[in-house]
PDB file of N, CA and C in Angstrom:
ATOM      1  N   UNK A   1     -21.739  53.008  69.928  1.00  0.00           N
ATOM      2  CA  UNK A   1     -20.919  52.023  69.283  1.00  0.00           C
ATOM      3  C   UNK A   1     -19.588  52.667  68.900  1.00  0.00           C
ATOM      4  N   UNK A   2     -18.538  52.119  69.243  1.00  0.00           N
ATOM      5  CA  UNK A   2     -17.131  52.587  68.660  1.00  0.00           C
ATOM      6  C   UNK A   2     -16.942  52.039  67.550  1.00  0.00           C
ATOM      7  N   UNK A   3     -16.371  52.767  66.452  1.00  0.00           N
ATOM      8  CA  UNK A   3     -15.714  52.051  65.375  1.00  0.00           C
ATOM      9  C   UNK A   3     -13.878  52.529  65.050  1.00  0.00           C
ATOM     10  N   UNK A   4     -13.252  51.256  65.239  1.00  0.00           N
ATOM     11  CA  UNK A   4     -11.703  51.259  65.120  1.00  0.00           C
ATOM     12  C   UNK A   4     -11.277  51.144  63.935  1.00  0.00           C
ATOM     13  N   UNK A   5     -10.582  51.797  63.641  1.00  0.00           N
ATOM     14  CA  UNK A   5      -9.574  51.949  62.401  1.00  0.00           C
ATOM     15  C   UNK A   5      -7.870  51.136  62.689  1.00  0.00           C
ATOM     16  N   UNK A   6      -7.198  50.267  61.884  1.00  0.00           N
ATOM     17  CA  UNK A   6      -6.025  50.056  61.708  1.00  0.00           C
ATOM     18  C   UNK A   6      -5.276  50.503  61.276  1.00  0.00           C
ATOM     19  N   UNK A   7      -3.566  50.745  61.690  1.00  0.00           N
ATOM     20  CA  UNK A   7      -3.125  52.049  61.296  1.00  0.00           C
ATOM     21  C   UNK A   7      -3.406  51.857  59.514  1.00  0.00           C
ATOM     22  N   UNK A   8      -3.462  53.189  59.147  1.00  0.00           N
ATOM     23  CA  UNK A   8      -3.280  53.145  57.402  1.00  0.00           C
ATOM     24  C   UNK A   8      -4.949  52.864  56.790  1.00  0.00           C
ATOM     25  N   UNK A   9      -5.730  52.365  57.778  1.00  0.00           N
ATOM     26  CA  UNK A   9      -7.180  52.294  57.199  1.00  0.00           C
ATOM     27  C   UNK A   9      -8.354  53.663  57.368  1.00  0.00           C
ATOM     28  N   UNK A  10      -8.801  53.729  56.473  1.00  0.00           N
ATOM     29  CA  UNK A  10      -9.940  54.386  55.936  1.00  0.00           C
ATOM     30  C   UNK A  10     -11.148  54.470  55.303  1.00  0.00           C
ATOM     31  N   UNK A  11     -12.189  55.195  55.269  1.00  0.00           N
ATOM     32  CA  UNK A  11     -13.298  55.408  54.447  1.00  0.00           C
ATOM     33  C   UNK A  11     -12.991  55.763  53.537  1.00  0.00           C
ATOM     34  N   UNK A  12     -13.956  55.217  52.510  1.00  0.00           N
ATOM     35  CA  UNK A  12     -13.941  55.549  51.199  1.00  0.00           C
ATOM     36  C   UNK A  12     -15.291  57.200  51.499  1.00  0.00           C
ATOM     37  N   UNK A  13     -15.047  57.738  50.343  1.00  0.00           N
ATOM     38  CA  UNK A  13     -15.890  58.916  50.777  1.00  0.00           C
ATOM     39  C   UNK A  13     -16.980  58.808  50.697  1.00  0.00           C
ATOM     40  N   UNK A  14     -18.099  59.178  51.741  1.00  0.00           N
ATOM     41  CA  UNK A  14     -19.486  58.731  52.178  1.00  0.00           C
ATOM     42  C   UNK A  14     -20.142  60.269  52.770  1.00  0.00           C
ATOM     43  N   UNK A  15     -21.286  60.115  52.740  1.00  0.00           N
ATOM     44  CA  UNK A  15     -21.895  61.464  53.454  1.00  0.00           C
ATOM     45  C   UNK A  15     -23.441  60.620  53.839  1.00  0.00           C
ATOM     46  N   UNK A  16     -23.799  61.681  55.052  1.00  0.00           N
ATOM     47  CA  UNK A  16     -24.762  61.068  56.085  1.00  0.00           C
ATOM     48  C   UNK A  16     -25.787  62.404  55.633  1.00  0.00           C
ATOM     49  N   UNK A  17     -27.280  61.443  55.386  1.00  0.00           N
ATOM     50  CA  UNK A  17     -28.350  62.219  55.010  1.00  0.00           C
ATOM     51  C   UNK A  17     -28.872  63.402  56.199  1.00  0.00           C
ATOM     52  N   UNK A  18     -28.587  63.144  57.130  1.00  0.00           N
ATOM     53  CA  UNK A  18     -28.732  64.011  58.584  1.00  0.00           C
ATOM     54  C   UNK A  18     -27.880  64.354  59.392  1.00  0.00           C
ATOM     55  N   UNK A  19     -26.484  64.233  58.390  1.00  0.00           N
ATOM     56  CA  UNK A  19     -25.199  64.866  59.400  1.00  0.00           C
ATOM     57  C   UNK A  19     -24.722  63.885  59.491  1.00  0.00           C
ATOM     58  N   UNK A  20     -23.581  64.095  60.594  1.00  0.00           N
ATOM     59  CA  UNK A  20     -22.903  63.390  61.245  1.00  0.00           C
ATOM     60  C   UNK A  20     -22.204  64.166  62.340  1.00  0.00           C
ATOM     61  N   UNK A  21     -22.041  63.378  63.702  1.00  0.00           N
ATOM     62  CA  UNK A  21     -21.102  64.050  64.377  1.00  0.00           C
ATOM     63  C   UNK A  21     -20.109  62.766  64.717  1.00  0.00           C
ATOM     64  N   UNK A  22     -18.595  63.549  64.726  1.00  0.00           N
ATOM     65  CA  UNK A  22     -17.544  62.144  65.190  1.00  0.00           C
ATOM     66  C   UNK A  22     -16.767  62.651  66.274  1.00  0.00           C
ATOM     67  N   UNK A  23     -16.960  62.157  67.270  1.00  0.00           N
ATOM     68  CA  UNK A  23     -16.266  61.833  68.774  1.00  0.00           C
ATOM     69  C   UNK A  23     -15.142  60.914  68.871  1.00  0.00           C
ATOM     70  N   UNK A  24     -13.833  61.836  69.023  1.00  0.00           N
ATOM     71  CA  UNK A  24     -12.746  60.878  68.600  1.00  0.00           C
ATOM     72  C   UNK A  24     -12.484  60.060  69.562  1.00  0.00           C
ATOM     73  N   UNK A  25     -12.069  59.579  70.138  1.00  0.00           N
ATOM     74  CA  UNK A  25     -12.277  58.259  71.251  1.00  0.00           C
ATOM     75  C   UNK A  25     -10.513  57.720  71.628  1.00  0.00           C
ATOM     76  N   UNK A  26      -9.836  57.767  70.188  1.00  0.00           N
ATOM     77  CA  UNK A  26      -8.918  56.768  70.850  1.00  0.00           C
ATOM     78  C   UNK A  26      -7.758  57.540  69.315  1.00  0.00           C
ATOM     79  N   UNK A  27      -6.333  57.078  69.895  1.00  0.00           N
ATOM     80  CA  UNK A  27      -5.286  57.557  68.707  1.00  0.00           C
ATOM     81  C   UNK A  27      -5.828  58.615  67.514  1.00  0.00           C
ATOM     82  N   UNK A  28      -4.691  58.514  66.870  1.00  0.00           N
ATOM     83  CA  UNK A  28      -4.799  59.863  65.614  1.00  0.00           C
ATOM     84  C   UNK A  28      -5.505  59.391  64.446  1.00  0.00           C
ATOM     85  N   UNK A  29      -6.138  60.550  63.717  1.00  0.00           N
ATOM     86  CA  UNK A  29      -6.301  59.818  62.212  1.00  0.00           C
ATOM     87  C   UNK A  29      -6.455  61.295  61.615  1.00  0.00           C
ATOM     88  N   UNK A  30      -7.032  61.379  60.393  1.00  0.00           N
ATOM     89  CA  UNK A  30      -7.067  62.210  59.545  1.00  0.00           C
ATOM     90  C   UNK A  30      -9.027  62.253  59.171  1.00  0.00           C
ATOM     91  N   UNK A  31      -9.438  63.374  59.260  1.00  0.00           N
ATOM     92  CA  UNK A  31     -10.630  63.924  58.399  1.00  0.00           C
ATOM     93  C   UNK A  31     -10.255  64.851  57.554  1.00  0.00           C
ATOM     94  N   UNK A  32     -10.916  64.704  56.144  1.00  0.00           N
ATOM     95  CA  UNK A  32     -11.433  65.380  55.058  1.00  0.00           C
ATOM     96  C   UNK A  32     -12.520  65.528  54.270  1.00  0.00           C
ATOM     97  N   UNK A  33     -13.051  67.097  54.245  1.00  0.00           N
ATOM     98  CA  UNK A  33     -14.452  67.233  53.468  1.00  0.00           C
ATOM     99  C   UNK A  33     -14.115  67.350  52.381  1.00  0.00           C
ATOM    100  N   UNK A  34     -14.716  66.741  51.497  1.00  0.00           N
ATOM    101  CA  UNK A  34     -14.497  67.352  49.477  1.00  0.00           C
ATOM    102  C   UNK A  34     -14.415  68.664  49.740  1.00  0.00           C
ATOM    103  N   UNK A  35     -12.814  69.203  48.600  1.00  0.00           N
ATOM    104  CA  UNK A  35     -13.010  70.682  48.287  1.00  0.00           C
ATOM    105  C   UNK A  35     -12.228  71.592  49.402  1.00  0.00           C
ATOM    106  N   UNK A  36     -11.881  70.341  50.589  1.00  0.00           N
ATOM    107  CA  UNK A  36     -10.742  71.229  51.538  1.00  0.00           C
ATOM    108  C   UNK A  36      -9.732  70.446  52.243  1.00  0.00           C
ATOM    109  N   UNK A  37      -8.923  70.939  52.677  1.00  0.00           N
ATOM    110  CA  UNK A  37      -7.620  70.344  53.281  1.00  0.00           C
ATOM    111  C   UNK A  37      -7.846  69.266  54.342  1.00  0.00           C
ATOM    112  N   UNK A  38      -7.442  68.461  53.973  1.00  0.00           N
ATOM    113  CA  UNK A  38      -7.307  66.976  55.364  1.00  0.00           C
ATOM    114  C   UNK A  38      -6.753  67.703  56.480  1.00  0.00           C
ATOM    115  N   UNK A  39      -7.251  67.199  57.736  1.00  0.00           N
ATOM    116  CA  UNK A  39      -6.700  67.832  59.063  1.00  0.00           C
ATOM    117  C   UNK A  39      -6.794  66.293  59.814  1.00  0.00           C
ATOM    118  N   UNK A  40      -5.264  66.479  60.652  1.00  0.00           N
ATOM    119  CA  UNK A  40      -5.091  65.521  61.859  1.00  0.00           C
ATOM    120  C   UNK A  40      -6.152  65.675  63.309  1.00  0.00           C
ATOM    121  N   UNK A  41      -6.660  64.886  63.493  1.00  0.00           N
ATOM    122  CA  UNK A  41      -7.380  64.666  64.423  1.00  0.00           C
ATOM    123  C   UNK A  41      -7.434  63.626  65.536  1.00  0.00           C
ATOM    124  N   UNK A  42      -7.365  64.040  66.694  1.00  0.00           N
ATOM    125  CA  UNK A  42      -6.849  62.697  67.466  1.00  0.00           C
ATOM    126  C   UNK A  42      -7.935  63.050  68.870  1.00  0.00           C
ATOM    127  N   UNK A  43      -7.701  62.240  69.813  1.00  0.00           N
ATOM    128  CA  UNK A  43      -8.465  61.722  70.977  1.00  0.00           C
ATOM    129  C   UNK A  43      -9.377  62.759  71.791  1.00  0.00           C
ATOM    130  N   UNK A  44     -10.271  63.336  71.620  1.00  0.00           N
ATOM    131  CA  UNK A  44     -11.058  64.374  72.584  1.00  0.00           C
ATOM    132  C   UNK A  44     -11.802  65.202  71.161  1.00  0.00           C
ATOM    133  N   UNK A  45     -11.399  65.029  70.168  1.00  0.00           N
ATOM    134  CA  UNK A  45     -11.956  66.006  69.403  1.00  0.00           C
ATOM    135  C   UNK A  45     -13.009  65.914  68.686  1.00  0.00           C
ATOM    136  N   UNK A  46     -13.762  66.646  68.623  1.00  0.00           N
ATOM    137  CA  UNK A  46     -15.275  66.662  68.142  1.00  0.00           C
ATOM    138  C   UNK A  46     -15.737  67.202  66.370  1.00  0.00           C
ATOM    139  N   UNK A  47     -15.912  66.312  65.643  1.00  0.00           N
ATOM    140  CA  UNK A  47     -16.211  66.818  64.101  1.00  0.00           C
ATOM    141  C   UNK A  47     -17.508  66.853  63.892  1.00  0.00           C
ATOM    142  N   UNK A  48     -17.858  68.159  63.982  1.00  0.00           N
ATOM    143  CA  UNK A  48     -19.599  68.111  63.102  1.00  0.00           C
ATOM    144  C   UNK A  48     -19.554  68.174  61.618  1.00  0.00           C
ATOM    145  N   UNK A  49     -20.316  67.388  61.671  1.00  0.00           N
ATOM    146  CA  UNK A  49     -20.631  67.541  59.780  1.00  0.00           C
ATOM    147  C   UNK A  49     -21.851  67.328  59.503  1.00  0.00           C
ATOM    148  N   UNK A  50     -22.365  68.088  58.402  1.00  0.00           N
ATOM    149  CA  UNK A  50     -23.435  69.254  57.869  1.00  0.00           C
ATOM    150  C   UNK A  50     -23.951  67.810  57.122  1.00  0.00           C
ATOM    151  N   UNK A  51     -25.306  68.274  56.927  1.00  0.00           N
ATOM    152  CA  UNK A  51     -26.050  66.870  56.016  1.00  0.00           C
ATOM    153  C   UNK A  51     -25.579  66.951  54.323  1.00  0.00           C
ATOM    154  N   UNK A  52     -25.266  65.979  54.325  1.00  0.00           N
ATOM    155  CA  UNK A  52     -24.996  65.206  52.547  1.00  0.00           C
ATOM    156  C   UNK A  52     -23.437  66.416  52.512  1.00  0.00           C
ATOM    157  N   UNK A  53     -22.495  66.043  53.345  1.00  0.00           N
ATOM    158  CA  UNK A  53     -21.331  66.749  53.308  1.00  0.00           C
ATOM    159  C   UNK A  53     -20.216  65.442  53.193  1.00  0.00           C
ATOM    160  N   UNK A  54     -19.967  66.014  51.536  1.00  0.00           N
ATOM    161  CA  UNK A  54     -18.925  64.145  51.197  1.00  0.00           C
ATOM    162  C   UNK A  54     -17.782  64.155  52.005  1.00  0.00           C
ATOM    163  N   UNK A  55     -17.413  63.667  52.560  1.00  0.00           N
ATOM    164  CA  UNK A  55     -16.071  63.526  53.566  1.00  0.00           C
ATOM    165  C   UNK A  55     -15.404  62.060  53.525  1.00  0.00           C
ATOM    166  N   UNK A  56     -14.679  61.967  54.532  1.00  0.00           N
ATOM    167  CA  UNK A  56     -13.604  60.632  54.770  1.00  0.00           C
ATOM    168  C   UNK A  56     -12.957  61.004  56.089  1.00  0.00           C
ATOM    169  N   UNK A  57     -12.997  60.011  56.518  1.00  0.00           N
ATOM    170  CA  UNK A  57     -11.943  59.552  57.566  1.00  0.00           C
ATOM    171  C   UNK A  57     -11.362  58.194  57.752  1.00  0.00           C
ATOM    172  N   UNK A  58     -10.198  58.724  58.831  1.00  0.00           N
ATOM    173  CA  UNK A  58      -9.400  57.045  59.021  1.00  0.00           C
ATOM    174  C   UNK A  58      -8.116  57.330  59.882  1.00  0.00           C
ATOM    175  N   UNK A  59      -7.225  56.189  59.908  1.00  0.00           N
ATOM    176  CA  UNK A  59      -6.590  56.209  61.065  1.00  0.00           C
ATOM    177  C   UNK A  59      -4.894  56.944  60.000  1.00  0.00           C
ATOM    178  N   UNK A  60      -4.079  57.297  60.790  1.00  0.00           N
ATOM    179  CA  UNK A  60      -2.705  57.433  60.420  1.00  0.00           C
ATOM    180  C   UNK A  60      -2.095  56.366  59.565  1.00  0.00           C
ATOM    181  N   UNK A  61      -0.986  56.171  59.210  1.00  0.00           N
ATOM    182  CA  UNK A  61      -0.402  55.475  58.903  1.00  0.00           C
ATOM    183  C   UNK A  61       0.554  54.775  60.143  1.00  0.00           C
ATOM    184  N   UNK A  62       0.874  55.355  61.256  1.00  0.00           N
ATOM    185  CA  UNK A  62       1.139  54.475  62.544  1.00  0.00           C
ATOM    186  C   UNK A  62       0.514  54.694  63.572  1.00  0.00           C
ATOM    187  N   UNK A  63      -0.794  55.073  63.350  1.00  0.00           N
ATOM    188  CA  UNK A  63      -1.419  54.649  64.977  1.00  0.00           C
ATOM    189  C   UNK A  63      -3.387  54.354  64.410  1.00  0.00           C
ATOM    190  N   UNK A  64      -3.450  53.836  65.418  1.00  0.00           N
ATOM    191  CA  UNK A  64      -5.170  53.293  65.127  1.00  0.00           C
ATOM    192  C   UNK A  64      -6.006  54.356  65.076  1.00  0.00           C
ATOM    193  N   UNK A  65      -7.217  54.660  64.926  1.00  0.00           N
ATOM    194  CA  UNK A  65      -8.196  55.766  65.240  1.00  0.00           C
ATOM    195  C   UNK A  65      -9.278  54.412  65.798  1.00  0.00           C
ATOM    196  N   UNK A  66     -10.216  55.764  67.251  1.00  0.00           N
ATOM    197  CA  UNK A  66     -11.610  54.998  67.118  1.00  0.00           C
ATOM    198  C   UNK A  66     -12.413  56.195  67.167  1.00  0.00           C
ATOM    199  N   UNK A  67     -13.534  56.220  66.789  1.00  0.00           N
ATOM    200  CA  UNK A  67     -14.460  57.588  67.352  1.00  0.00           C
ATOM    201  C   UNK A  67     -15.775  56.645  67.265  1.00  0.00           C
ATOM    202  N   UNK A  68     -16.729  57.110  68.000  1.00  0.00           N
ATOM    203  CA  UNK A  68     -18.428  56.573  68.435  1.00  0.00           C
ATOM    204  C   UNK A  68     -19.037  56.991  67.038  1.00  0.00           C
ATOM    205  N   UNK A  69     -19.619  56.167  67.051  1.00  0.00           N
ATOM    206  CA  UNK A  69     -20.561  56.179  65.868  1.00  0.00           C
ATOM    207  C   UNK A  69     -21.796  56.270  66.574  1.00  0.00           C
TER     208      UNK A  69
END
C-alpha cells in the first residue's frame, strides 16, 4: 500500500510495536526520531526503524512524499 503526503503534511509522532521499515516511493519529505536531527529524504531511500522508536514523517513544504506502507 502507498501512502501520499501533501506538500507541508505530516505525522504526528507515532512508533510501531515491531518496527517499521519506509520505502520512499515518490518526491521529498523529512524523517525524524525523538532526540535527533530531522533528515531530508526523498525517492529510493530506505528508513529502518527499531521497535517502539517515536519518530515522524511527512512531505516538504513544496513537494509531496509517498513511501509503501
Amino acid at each position: 500500500m502507498e501512502v501520499t503526503f501533501e506538500p507541508g503534511c505530516r505525522k504526528n509522532w507515532h512508533k510501531h510495536t515491531n518496527g517499521h521499515i519506509l520505502i520512499v516511493v515518490g518526491g521529498e519529505g523529512f524523517f525524524q526520531e525523538r532526540g535527533k536531527e530531522s533528515r531530508m529524504i526523498k525517492e529510493g531511500n530506505i528508513i529502518e526503524i527499531g521497535p517502539d522508536v517515536e519518530h515522524w514523517h511527512g512531505a516538504t513544504k513544496d513537494s509531496w512524499f509517498a513511501h509503501l506502507k
